[in-house]
Protein backbone atom coordinates (compact mmCIF):
# COMPACT_ATOMS: atom_id res chain seq x y z
CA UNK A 1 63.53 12.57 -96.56
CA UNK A 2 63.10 8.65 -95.93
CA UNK A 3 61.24 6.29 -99.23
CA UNK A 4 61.02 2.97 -97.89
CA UNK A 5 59.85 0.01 -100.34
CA UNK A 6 58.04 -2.62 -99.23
CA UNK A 7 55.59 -5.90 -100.41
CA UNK A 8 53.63 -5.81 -103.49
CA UNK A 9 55.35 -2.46 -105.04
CA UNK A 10 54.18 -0.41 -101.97
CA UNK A 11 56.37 2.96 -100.97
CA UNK A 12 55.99 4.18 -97.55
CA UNK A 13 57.08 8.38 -98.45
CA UNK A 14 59.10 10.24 -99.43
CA UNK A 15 58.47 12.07 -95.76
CA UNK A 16 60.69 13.63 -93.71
CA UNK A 17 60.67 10.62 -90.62
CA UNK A 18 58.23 7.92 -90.50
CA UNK A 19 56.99 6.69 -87.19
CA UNK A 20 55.90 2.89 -86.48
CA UNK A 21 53.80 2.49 -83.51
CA UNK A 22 54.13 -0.58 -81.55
CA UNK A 23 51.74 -2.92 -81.17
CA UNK A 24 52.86 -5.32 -78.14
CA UNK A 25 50.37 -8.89 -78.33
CA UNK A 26 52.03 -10.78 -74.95
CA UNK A 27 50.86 -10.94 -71.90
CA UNK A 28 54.88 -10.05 -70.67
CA UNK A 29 55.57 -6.64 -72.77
CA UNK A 30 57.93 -4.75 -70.11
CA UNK A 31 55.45 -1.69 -71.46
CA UNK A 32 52.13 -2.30 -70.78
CA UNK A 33 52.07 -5.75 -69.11
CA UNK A 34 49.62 -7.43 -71.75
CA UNK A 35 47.03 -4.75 -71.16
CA UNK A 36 46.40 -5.42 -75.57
CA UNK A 37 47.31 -9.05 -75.25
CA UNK A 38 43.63 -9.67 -76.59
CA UNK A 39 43.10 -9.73 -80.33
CA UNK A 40 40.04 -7.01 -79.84
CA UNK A 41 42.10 -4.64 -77.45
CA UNK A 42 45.06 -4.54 -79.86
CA UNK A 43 43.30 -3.89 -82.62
CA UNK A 44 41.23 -0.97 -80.97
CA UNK A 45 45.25 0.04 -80.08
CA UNK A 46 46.48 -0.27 -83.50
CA UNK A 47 43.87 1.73 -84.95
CA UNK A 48 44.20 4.81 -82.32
CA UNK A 49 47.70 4.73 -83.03
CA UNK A 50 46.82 5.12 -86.98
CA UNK A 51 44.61 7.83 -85.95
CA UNK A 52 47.19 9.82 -84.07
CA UNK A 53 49.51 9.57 -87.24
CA UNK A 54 51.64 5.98 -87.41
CA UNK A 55 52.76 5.13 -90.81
CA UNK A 56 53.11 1.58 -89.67
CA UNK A 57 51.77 -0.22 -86.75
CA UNK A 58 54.55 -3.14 -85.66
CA UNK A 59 52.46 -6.03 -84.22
CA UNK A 60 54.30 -7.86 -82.05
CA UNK A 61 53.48 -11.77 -80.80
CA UNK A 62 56.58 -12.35 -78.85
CA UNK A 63 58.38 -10.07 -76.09
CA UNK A 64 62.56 -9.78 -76.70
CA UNK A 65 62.77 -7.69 -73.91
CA UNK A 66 65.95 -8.81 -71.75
CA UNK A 67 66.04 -12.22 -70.28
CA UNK A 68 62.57 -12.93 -72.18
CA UNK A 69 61.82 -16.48 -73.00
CA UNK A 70 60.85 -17.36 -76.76
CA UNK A 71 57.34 -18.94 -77.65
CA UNK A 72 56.56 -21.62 -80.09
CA UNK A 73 55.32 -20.10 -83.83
CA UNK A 74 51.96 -21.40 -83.45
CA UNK A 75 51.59 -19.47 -80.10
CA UNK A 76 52.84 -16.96 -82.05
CA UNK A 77 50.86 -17.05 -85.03
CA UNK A 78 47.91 -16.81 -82.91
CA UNK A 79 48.31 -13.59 -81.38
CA UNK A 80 49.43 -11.61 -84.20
CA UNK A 81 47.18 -13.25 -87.46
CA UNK A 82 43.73 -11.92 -86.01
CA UNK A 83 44.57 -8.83 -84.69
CA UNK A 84 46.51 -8.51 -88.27
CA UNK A 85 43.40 -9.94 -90.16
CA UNK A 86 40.93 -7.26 -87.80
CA UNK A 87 43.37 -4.20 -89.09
CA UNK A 88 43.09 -4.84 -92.36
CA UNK A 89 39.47 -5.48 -92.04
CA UNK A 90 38.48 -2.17 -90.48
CA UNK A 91 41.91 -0.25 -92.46
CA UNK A 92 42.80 -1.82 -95.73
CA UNK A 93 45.52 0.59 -96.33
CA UNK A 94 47.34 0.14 -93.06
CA UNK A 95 50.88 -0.81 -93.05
CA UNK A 96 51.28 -3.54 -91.06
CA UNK A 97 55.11 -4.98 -89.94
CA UNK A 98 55.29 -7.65 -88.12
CA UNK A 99 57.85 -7.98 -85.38
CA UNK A 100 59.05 -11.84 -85.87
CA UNK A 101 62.45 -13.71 -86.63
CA UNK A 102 60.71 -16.82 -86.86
CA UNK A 103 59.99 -17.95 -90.76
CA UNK A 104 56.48 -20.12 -90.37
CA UNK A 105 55.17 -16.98 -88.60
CA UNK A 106 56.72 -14.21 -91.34
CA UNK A 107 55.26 -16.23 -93.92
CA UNK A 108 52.17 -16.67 -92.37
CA UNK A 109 51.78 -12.97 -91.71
CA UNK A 110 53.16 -11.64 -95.06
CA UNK A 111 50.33 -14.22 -96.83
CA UNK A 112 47.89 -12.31 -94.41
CA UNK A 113 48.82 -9.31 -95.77
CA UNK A 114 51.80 -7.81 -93.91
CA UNK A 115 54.23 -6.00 -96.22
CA UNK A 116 57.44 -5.62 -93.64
CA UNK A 117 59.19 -8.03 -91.02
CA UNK A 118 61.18 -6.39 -88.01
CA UNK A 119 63.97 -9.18 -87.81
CA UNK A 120 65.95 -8.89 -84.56
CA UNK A 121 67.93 -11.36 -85.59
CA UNK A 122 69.39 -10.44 -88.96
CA UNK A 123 68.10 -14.46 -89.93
CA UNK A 124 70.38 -16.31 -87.58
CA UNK A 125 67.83 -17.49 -85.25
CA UNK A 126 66.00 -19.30 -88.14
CA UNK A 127 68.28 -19.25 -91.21
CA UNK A 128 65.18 -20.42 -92.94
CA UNK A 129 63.65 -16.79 -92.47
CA UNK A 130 65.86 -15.29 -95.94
CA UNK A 131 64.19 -17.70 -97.85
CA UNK A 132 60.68 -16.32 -97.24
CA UNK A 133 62.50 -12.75 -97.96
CA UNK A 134 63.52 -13.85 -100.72
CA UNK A 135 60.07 -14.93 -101.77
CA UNK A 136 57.91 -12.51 -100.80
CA UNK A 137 60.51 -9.37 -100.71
CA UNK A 138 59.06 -7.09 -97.94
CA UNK A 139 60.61 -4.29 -96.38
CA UNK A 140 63.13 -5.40 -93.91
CA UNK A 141 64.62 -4.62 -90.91
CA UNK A 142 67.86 -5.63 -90.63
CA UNK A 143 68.64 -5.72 -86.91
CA UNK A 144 71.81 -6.11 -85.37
CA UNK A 145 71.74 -7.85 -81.42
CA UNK A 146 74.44 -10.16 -79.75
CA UNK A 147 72.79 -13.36 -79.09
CA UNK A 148 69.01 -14.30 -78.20
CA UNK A 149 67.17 -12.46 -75.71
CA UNK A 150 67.18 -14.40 -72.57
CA UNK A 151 71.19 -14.26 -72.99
CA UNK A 152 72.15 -10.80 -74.77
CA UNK A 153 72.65 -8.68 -71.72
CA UNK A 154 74.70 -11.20 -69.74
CA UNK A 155 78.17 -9.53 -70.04
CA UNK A 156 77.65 -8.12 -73.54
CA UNK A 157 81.48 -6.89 -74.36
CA UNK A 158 82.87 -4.82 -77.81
CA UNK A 159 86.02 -3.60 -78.70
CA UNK A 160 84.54 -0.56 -80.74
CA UNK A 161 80.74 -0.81 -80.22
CA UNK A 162 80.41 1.60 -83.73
CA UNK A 163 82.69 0.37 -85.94
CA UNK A 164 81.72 -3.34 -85.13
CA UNK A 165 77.92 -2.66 -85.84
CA UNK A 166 79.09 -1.02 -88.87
CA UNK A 167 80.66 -3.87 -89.96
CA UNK A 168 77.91 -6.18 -88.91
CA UNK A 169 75.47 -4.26 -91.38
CA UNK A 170 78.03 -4.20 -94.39
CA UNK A 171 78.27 -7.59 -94.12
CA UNK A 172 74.21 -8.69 -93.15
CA UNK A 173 73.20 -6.07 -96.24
CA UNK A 174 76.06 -7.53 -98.51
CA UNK A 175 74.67 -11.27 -98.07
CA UNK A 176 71.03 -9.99 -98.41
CA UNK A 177 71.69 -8.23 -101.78
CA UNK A 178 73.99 -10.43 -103.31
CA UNK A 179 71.05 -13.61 -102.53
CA UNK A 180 68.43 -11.50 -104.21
CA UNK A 181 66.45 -9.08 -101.74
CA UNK A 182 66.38 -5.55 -103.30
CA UNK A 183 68.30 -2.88 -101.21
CA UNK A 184 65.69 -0.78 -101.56
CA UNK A 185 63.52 -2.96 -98.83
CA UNK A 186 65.82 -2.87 -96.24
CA UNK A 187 66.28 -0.73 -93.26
CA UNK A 188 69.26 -0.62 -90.48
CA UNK A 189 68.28 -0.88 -87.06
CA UNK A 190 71.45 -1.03 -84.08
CA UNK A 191 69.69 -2.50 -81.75
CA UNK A 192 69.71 0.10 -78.84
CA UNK A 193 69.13 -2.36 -75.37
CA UNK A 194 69.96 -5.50 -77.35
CA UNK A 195 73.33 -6.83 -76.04
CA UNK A 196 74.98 -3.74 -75.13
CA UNK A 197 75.29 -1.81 -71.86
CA UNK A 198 74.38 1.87 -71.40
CA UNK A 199 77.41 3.27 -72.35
CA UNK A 200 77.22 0.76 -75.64
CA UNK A 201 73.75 2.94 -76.14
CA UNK A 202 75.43 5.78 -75.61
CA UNK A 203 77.84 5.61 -77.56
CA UNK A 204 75.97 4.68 -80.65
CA UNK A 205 73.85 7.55 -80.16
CA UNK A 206 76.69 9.32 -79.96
CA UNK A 207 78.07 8.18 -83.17
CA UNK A 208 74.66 7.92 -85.28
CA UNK A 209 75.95 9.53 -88.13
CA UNK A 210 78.21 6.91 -89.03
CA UNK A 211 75.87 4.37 -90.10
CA UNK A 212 74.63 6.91 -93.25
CA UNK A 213 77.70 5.85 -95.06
CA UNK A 214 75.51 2.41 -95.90
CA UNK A 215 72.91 4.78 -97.36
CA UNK A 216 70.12 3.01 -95.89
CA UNK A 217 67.28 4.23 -94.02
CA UNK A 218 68.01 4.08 -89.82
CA UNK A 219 65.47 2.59 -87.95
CA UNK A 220 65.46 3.03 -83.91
CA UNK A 221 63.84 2.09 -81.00
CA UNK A 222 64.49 4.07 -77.66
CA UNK A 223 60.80 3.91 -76.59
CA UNK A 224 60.60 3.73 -72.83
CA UNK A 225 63.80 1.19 -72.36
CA UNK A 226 65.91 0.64 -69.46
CA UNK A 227 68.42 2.70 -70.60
CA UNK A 228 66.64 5.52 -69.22
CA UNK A 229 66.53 4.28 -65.81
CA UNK A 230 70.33 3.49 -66.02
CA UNK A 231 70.75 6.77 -66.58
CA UNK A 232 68.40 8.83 -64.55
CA UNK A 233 66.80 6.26 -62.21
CA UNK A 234 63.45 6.59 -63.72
CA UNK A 235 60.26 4.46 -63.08
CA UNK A 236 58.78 3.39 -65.91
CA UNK A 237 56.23 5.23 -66.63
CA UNK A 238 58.28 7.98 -66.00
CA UNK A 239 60.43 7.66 -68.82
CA UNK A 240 58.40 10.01 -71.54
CA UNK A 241 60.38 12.83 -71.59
CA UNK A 242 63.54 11.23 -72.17
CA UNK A 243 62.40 8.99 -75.10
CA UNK A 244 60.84 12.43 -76.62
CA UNK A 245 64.54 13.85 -75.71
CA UNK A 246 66.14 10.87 -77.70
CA UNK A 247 63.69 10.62 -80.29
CA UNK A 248 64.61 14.43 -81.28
CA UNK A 249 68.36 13.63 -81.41
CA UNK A 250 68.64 11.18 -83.17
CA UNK A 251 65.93 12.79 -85.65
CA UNK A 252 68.21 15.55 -85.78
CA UNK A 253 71.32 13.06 -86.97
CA UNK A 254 69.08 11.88 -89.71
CA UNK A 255 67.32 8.98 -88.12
CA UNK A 256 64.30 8.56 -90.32
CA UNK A 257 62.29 5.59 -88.92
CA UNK A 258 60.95 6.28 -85.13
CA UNK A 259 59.74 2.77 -83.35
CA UNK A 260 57.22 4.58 -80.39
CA UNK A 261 55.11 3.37 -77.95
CA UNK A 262 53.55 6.85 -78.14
CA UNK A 263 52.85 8.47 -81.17
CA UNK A 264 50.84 11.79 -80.42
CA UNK A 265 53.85 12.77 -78.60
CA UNK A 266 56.11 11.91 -81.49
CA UNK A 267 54.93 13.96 -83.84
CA UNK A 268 54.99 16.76 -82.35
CA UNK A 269 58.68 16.11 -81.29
CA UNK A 270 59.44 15.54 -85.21
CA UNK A 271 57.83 18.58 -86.07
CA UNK A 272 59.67 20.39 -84.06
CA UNK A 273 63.25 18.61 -85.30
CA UNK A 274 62.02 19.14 -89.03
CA UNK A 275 61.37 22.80 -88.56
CA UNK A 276 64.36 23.49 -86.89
CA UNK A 277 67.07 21.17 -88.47
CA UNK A 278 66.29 20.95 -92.17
């Protein structure tokens, strides 16, 4: 079972996974190509994706897919705050994250009424960014990448992919609890397709397990990435069945938090995995 504790006292479970469906606000996302880049069109997203069952929707104002180039905050701020505002409006109980590394814009959105921020960057892109955690105390994900987007897959190398990663989130979740964010609102994400290679991916898929010793929730993303056409030279689109495929292993090694593009077809996959492996 995953609790997660977030803004203003709230507590997303106890359930047995929770599922964040992503809300992609660019006109770049390597998904859907800005077909929601429009404040109305992701809204209307956001709330069939809380129909079909998301505990969270993860608005998102800036792609970090590979080789991605970053945008100002104020560009930002003005693709995520109305379709945030128009949620909330229509859904005043949704759970809103908001998929940012950029301070201004967590701030901004957390004010707005956003209880979590999706951190890629662990607050080394803008150091400023654990200040506002420290203010506001949302639930966190604590990401772990190489470097910034347009650079992280250019040559990304490890000794031990695991064991470094492992380190990287004793250390991150030491600093964060020692300057005053509660445990309890963080979440570990690897970073699958963030600075490492396919057999990186592999290999902490492989290993998944390890990362319970922190005894923190495990957040991952595996939603329709490249790594799938690395390994099976699929198309886009055609990359369902494998992300459903993923999705149910690591559910089955305990991963509690699924980030999907698709979340009809996630719950039924978790269903399955909770019926059959608990």
């Amino acid at each position: 079972m995953v609790t997660w504790y977030v803004r203003g006292g709230g507590v997303i479970g106890p359930a047995p996974f929770l599922i964040a469906g992503i809300v992609n606000i660019t006109p770049d996302s390597f998904f859907d190509g800005g077909r929601h880049f429009e404040p109305e069109a992701a809204a209307r997203h956001g709330l069939e994706l809380l129909n079909q069952g998301a505990h969270i929707l993860d608005l998102g104002g800036e792609s970090t897919r590979p080789f991605s180039q970053s945008v100002s905050a104020e560009s930002e701020m003005t693709r995520v705050l109305p379709v945030l505002e128009n949620l909330l409006d229509v859904n005043r109980d949704a759970i809103i994250s908001v998929d940012t590394y950029k301070s201004r814009v967590a701030s901004r959105c957390l004010e707005a009424g956003a209880v979590i921020i999706n951190d890629i960057s662990a607050c080394r892109f803008d150091p400023e960014l654990l200040d506002v955690l420290l203010q506001y105390k949302p639930g966190y994900v604590l990401m772990h990448t190489l470097d910034r987007p347009e650079n992280m897959q250019t040559d990304p190398r490890y000794t031990d992919v695991t064991r470094e990663i492992l380190s990287f989130f004793e250390t991150n979740l030491t600093r964060l609890v020692r300057a005053g964010m509660p445990e309890n609102r963080i979440v570990l994400d690897p970073g699958i397709g963030f600075g490492k290679t396919l057999e990186h991916n592999l290999e902490l898929m492989r290993n998944m397990e390890c990362f319970h010793v922190l005894g923190r929730p495990l957040f991952v993303g595996l939603s329709y990435k490249s790594m799938w056409s690395r390994l099976l030279g699929l198309e886009l689109q055609e990359r369902g069945m494998p992300t459903q495929v993923g999705t149910a292993l690591m559910a089955a090694k305990q991963v509690g938090i699924h980030r999907v593009h698709h979340v009809q077809d996630t719950r039924i996959t978790l269903k399955i995995v909770e019926n059959i492996c608990s």
